[in-house]
Protein backbone atom coordinates (compact mmCIF):
# COMPACT_ATOMS: atom_id res chain seq x y z
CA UNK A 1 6.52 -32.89 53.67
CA UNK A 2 2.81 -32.79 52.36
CA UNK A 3 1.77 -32.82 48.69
CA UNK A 4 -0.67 -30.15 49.00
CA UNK A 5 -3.62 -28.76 46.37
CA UNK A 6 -5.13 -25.23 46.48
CA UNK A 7 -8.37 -24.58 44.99
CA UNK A 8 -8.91 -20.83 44.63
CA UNK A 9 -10.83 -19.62 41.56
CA UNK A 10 -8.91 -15.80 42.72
CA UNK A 11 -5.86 -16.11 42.57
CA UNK A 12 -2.59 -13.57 42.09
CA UNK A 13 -1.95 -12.14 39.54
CA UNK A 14 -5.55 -10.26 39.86
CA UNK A 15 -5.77 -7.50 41.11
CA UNK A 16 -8.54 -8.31 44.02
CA UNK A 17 -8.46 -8.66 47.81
CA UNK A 18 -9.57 -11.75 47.27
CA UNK A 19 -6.76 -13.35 46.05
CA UNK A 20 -4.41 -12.42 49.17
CA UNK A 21 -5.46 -15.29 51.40
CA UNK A 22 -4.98 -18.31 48.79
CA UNK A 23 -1.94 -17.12 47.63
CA UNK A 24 -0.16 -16.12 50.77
CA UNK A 25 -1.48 -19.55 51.98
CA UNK A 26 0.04 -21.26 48.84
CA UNK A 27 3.43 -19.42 49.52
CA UNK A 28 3.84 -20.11 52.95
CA UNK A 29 2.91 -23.60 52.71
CA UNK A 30 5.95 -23.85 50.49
CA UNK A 31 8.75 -21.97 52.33
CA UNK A 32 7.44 -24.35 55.15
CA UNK A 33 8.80 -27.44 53.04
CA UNK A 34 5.55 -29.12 51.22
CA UNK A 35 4.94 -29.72 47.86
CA UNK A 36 2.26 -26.90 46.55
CA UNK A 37 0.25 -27.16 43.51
CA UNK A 38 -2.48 -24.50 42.57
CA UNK A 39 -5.58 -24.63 40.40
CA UNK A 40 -7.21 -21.23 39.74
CA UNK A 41 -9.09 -19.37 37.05
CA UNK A 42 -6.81 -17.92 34.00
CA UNK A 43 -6.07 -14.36 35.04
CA UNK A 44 -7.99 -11.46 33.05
CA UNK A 45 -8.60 -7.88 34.69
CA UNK A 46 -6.28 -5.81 36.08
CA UNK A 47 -3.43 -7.71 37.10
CA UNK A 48 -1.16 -7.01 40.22
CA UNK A 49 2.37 -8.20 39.95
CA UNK A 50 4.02 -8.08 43.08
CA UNK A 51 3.46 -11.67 43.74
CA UNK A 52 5.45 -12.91 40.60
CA UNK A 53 8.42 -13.89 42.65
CA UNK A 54 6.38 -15.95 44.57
CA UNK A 55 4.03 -17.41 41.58
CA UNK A 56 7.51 -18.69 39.94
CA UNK A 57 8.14 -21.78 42.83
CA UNK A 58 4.19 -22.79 42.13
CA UNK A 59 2.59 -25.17 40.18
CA UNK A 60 -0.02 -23.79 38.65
CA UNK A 61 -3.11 -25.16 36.29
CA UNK A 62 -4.69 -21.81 35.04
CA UNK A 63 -8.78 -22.78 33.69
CA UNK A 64 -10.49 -19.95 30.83
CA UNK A 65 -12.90 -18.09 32.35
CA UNK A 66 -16.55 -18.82 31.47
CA UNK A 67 -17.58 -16.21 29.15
CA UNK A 68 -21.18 -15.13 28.56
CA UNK A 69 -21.55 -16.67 25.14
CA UNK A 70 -21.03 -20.51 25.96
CA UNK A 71 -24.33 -20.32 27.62
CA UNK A 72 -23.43 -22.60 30.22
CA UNK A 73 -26.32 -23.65 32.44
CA UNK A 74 -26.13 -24.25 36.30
CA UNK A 75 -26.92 -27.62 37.57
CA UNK A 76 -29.40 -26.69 39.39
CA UNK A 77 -31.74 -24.94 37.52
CA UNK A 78 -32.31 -21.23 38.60
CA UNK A 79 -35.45 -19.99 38.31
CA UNK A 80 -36.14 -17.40 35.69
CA UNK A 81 -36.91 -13.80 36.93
CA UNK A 82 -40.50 -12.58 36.99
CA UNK A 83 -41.57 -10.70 34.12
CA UNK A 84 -41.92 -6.86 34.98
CA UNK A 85 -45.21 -5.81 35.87
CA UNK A 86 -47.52 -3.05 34.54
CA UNK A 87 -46.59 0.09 34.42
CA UNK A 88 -45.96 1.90 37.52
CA UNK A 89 -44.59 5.12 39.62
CA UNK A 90 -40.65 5.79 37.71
CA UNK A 91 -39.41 5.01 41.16
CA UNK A 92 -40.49 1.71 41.71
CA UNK A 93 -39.75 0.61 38.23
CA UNK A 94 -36.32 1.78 38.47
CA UNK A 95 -36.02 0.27 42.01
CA UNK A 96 -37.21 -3.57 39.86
CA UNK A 97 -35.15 -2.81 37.34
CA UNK A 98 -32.07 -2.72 39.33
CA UNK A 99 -33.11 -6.09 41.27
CA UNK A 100 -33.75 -8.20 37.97
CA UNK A 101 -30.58 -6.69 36.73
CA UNK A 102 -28.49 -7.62 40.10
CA UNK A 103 -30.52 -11.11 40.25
CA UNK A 104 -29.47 -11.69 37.10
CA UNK A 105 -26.17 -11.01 37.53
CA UNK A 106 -25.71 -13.00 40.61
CA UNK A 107 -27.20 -16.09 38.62
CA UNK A 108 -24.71 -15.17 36.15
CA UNK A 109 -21.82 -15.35 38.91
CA UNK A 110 -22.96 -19.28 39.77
CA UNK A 111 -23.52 -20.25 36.34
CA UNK A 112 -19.93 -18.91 35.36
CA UNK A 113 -18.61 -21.18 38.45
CA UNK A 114 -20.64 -24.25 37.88
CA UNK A 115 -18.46 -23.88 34.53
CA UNK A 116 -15.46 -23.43 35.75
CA UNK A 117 -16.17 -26.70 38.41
CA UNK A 118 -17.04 -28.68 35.49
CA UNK A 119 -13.51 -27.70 33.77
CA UNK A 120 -12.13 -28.94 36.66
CA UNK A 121 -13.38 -32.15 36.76
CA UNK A 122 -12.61 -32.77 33.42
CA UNK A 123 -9.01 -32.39 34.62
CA UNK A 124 -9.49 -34.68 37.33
CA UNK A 125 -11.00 -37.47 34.91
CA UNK A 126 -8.12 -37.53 32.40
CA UNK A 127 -5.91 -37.66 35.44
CA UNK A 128 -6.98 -39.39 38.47
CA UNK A 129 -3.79 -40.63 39.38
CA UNK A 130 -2.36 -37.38 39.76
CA UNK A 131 -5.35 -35.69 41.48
CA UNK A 132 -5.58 -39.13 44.04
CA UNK A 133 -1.46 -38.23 44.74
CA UNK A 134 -2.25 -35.37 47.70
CA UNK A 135 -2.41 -35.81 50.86
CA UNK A 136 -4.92 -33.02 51.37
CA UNK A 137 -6.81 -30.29 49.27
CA UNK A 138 -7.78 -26.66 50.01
CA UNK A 139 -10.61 -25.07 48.64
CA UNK A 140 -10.78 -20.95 49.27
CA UNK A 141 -14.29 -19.77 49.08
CA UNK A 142 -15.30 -17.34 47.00
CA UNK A 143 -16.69 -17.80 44.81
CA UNK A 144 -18.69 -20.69 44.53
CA UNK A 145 -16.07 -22.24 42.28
CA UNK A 146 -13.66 -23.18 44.76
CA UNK A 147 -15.70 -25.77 46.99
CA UNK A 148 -17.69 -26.79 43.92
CA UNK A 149 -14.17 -28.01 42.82
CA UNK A 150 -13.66 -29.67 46.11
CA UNK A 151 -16.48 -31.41 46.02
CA UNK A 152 -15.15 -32.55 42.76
CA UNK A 153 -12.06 -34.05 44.44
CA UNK A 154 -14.17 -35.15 46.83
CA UNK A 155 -16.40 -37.10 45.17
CA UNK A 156 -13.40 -38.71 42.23
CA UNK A 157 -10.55 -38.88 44.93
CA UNK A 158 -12.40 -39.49 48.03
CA UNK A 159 -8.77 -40.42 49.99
CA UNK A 160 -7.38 -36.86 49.41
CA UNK A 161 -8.13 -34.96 53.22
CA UNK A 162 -10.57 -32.01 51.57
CA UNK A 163 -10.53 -28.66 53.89
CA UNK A 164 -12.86 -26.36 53.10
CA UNK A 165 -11.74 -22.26 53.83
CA UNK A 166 -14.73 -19.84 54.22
CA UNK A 167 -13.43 -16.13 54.11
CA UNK A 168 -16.93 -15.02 54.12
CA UNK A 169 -20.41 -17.38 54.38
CA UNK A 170 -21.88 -17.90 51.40
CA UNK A 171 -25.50 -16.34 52.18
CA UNK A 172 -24.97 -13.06 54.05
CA UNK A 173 -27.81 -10.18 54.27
CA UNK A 174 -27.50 -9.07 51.17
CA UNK A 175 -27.70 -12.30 49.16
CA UNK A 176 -30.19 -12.01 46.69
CA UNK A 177 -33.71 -14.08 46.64
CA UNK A 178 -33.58 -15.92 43.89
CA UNK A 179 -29.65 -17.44 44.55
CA UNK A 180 -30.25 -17.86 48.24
CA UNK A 181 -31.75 -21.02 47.88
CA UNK A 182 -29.11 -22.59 45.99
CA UNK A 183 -25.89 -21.08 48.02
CA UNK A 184 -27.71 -22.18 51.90
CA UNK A 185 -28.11 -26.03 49.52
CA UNK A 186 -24.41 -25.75 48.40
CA UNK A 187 -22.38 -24.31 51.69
CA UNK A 188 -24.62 -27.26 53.87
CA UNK A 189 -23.32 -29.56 50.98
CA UNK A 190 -19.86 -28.61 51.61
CA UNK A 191 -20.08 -28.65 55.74
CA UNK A 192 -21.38 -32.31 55.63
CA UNK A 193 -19.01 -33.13 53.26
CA UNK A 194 -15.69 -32.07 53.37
CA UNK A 195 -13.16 -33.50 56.12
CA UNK A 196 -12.08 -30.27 57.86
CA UNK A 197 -14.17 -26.62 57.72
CA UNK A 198 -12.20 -23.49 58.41
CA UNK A 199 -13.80 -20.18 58.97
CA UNK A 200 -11.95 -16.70 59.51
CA UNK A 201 -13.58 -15.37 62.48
CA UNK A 202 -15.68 -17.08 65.20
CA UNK A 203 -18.77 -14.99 64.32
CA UNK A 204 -18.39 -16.57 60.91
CA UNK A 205 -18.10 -20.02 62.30
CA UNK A 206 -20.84 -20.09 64.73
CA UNK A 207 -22.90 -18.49 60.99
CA UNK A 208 -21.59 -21.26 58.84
CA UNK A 209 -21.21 -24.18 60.91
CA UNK A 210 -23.11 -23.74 64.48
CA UNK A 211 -22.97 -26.96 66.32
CA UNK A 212 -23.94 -29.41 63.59
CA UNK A 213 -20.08 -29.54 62.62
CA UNK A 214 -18.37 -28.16 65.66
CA UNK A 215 -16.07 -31.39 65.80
CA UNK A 216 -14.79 -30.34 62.31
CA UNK A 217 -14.75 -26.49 62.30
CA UNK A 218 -11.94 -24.51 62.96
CA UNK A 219 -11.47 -20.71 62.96
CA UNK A 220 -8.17 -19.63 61.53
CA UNK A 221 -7.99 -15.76 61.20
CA UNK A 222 -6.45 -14.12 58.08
CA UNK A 223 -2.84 -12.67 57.90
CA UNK A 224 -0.29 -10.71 56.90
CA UNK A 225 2.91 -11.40 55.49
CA UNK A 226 5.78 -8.61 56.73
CA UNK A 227 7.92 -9.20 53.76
CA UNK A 228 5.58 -7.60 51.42
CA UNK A 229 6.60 -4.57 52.48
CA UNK A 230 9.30 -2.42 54.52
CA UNK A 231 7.48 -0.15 56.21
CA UNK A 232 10.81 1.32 58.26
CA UNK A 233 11.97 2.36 54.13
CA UNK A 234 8.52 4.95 53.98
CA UNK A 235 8.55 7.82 54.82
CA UNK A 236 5.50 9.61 56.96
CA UNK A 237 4.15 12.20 54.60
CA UNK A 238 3.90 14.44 57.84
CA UNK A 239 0.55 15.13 56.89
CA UNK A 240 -2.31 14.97 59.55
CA UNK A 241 -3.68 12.44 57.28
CA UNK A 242 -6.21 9.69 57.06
CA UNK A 243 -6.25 6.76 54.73
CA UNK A 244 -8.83 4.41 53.61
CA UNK A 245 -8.08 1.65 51.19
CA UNK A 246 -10.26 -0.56 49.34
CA UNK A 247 -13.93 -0.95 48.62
CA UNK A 248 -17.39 0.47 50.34
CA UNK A 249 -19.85 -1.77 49.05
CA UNK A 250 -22.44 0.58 48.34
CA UNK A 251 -22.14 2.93 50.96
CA UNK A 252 -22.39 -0.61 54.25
CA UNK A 253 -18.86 0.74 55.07
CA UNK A 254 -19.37 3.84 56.73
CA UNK A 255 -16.91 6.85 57.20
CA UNK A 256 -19.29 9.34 58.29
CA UNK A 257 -18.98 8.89 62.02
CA UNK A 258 -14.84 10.05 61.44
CA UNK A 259 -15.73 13.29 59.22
CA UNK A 260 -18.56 13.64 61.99
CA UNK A 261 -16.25 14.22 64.90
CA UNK A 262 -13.79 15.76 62.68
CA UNK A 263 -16.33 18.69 61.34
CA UNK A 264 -16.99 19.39 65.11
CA UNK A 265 -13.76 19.65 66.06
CA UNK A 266 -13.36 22.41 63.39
CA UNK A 267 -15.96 24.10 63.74
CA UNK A 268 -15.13 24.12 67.81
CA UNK A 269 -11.77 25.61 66.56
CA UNK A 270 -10.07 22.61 67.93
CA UNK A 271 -8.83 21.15 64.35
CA UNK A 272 -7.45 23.62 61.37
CA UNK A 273 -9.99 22.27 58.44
CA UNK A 274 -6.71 22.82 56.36
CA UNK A 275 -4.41 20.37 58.14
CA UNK A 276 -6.74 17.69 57.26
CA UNK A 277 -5.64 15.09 54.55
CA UNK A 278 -8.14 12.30 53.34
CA UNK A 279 -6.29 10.26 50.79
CA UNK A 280 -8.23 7.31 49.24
CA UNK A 281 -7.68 3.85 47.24
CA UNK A 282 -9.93 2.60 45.61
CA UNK A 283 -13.12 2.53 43.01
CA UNK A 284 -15.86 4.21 45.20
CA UNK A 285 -14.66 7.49 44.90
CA UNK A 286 -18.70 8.73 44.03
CA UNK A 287 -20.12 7.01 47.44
CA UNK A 288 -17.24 8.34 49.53
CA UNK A 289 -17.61 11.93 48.42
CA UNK A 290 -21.03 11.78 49.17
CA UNK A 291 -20.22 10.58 52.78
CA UNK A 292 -17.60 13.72 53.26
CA UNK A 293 -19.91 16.38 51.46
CA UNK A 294 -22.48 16.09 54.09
CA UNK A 295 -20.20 17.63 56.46
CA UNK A 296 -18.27 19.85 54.08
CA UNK A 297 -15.38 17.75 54.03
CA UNK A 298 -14.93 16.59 50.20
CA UNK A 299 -12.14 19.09 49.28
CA UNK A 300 -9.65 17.42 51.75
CA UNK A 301 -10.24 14.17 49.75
CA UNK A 302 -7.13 13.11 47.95
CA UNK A 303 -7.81 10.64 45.19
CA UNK A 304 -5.48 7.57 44.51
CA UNK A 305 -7.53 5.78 42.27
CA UNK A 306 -7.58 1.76 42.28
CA UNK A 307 -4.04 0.96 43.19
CA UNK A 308 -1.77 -1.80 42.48
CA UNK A 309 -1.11 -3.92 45.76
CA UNK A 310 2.70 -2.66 46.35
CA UNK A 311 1.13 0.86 45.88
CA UNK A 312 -1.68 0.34 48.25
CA UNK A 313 0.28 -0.83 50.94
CA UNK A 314 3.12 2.56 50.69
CA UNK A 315 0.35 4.49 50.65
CA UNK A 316 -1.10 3.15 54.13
CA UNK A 317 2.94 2.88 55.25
CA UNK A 318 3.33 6.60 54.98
CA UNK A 319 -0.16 7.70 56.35
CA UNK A 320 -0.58 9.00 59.96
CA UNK A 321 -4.13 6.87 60.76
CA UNK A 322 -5.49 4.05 58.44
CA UNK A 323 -9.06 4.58 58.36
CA UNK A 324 -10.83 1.15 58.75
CA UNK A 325 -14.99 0.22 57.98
CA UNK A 326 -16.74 -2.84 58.81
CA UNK A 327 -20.41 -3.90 60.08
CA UNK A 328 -21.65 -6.15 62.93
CA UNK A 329 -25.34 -7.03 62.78
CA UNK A 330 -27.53 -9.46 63.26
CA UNK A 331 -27.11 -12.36 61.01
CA UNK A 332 -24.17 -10.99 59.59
CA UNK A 333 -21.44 -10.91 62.39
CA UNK A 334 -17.95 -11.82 62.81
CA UNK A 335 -16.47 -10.06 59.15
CA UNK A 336 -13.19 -9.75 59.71
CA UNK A 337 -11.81 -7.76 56.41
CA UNK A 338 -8.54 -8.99 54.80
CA UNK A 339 -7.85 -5.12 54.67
CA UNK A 340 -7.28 -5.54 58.04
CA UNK A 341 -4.65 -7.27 58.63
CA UNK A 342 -2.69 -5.33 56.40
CA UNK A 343 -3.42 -2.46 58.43
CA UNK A 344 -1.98 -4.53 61.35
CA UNK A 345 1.21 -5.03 59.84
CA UNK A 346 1.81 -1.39 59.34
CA UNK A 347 1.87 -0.46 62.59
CA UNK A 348 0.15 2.58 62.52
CA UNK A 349 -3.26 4.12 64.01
CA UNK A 350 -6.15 2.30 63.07
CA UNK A 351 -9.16 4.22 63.51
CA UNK A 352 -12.21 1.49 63.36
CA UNK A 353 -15.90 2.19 62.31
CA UNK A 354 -18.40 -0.59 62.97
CA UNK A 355 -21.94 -0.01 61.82
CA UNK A 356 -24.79 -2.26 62.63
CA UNK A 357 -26.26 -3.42 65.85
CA UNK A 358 -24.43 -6.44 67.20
CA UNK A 359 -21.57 -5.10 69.92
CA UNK A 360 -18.02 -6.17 70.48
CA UNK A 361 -17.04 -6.96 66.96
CA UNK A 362 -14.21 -9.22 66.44
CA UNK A 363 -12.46 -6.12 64.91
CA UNK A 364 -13.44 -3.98 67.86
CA UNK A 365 -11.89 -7.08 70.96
CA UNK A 366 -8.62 -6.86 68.42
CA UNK A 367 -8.04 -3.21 67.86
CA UNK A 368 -8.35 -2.80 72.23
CA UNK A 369 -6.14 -5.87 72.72
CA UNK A 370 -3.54 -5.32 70.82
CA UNK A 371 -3.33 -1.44 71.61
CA UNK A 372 -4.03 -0.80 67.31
CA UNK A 373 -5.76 2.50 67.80
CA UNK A 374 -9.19 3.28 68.20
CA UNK A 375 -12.79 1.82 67.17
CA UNK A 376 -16.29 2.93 66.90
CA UNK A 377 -19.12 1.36 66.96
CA UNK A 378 -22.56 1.99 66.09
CA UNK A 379 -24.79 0.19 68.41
CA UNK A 380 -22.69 2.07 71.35
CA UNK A 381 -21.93 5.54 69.52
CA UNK A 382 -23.19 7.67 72.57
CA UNK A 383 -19.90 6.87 74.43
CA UNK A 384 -17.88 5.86 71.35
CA UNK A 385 -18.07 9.12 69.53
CA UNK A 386 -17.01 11.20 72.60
CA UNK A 387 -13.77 8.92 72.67
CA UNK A 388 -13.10 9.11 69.21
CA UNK A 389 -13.33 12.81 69.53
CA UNK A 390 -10.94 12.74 72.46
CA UNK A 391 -8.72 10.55 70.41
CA UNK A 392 -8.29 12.45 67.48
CA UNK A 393 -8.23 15.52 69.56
CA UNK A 394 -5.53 14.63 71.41
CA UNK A 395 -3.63 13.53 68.45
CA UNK A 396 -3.97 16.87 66.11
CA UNK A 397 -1.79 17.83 69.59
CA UNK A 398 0.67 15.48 68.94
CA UNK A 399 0.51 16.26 65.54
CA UNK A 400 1.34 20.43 65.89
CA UNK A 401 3.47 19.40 68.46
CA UNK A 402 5.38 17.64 66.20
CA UNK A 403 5.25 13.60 67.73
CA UNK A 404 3.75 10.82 66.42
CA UNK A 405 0.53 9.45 67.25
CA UNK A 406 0.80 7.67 71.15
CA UNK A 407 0.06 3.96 70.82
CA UNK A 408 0.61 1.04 72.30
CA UNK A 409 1.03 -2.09 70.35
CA UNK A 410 1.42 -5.44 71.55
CA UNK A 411 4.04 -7.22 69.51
CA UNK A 412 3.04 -10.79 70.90
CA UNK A 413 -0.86 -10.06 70.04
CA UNK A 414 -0.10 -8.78 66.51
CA UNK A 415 2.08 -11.47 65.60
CA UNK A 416 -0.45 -13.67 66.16
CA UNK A 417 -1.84 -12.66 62.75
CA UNK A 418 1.48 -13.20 61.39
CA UNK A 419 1.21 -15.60 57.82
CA UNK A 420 3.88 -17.89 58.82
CA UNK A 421 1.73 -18.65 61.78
CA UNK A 422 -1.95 -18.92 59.59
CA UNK A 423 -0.20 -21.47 57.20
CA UNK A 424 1.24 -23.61 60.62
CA UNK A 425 -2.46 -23.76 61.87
CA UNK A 426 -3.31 -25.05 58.67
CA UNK A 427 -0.88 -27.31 58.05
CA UNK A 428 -1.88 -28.80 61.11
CA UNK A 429 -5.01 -29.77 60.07
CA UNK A 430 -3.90 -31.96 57.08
């Protein structure tokens, strides 16, 4: 048995996908026989509480939230943003007004965490002997919070084993100018330093680490956990439905390539426009009825609204295809959504849409492995659009004909993704 801390600033009960990974981790570390303690932020949002159960058999120190009003400064100072210059065109002041706003609220983001850290240590001072006691700690990045507090054990209990978990790098594309400095500073801080670096996808990996810290690195994908939900208790809704769950950052994750195909097929006479069913989860209703209106499709939108977990994962249990969008592009390969894997576990048709310009996405090798469904992707969608047309053609088939989508699944692929199996790679690493 290990005596094991988790550092996740997101952590269940919030209602936020990023919370899934540190808790599931925490859980299954447990019901595999260590001791599992958990520091996290105090929860405030919307909460989700189908992981209540679980949160019961943890120890868990809950920190405040930083609010605005303490005024707590980061450590490194951030430089101010520029004043706005003279007068100009509406549309370029409105384009800097929305990049001094979104600066500003990234700096916010790191201040709030620097906070949080410095909570932490606070904790760790008035109790060294307690924080010393692990064998190993686990930081869950992001945000920023959770490896700032591992470098806090790291630097006042320098014998506790500190692995560091990436589920995304912490300077992607769309990192903003003025925090980029300081987040490349802190994740190189974190590779040199902690003891063991885990990414969730090799694309990430070679992004984070490269070859300085190859003998430390590790790539341990995300998971699912098949007691969340019994999928053989839903019933299909017997619709010729599509699903997508979750968020589409702005309009990066891109369904138009599905309502693409799908238009044509109706308007070929191929598809009944009426058959179609596009339910949705989530709080980008706006950007994805502007994605379905350019090829007339918005009135088969059904909206869900922001779900509760336990909600969101019926939903995708009784739809025919699970619609899933992700991006693969220079300098920002290997995502590997947590969404994902819940898809996985439901065993249903994944239909896969990949923008950017990078090939062979980790998503992509996956769904064709392990027989999942179909993908798309950008950079090839000459000869990927004619065989998602074929696909879904040949589907609405099975679907009048009254049979269930054909697939193929491999069992000993998918279970590879299996939590049980994510928490025994990690636990080897302590």
């Amino acid at each position: 048995m290990k005596k094991i801390l988790i550092l996740s600033y997101n952590f269940a009960p919030r209602q936020t996908v990023g919370v899934i990974r540190p808790t599931k981790l925490a859980q299954a570390l447990r019901e595999a026989g260590n001791a599992v303690d958990v520091v996290c932020v105090k929860p405030f949002g919307n909460l989700d509480h189908s992981f209540d159960e679980a949160l019961k058999k943890l120890n868990i120190t809950y920190i405040d939230k930083i609010i605005v009003e303490e005024k707590v400064r980061p450590a490194t100072q951030q430089p101010k943003p520029a004043p706005a210059p003279a007068p100009q065109s509406a549309p370029k002041k409105k384009t800097l007004i929305r990049k001094v706003k979104t600066e500003g609220r990234e700096i916010l983001k790191i201040t709030r965490s620097i906070g949080f850290a410095k909570r932490f240590e606070k904790l760790v001072k008035a109790d060294k002997k307690k924080y010393s006691s692990y064998d190993a700690c686990i930081s869950s990045y992001g945000p920023v919070a959770s490896h700032l507090c591992g470098l806090v054990m790291k630097k006042h209990c320098p014998g506790v084993k500190w692995i560091a978990d990436f589920r995304d790098p912490m300077v992607v594309n769309l990192t903003t100018p003025l925090t980029k400095p300081y987040r490349a500073s802190l994740q190189e801080k974190v590779c040199k330093k902690a003891d063991v670096l885990v990414a969730v996808s090799n694309g990430y990996a070679d992004r984070i680490f490269g070859e300085r810290y190859k003998d430390k690195s590790h790539v341990v994908y995300n998971g699912f956990d098949r007691g969340d939900i019994d999928t053989a208790g839903i019933e299909p809704d017997g619709l010729f439905s599509f699903t997508y769950v979750g968020a589409l950052y702005g309009g990066k994750r891109d369904i138009r390539p599905l309502f693409d195909v799908l238009k044509e097929l109706c308007d070929e006479g191929s598809v009944d426009k009426n058959d179609i069913v596009i339910k949705y989860g989530g709080n980008n209703l706006p950007i994805l009825m502007t994605q379905a209106a350019q090829f007339g499709l918005e009135d088969r939108i059904i909206d869900h609204g922001m779900l509760p977990r336990a909600k969101s994962l019926e939903l995708q249990a009784s739809s025919r295809h699970l619609i899933h969008a992700t991006w693969n592009e220079k300098g920002e390969n290997g995502v590997f959504p947590g969404k994902f894997l819940e898809y996985i576990m439901m065993g249903r048709s994944i239909i896969s849409l990949v923008s950017g310009d990078e090939p062979n996405s980790e998503v992509t090798v996956v769904v064709k492995k392990a027989g999942l469904g179909v993908t798309f992707e950008e950079v090839t969608k000459d000869t990927d659009r004619a065989v998602l047309k074929e696909y879904i053609l040949n589907d609405y088939k099975n679907f009048k004909a009254g049979k269930a989508p054909a697939l193929n699944i491999d069992q000993n692929e998918v279970n590879r993704f299996d939590f049980a199996n994510v928490a025994k790679q990690i636990e080897e690493l302590i």
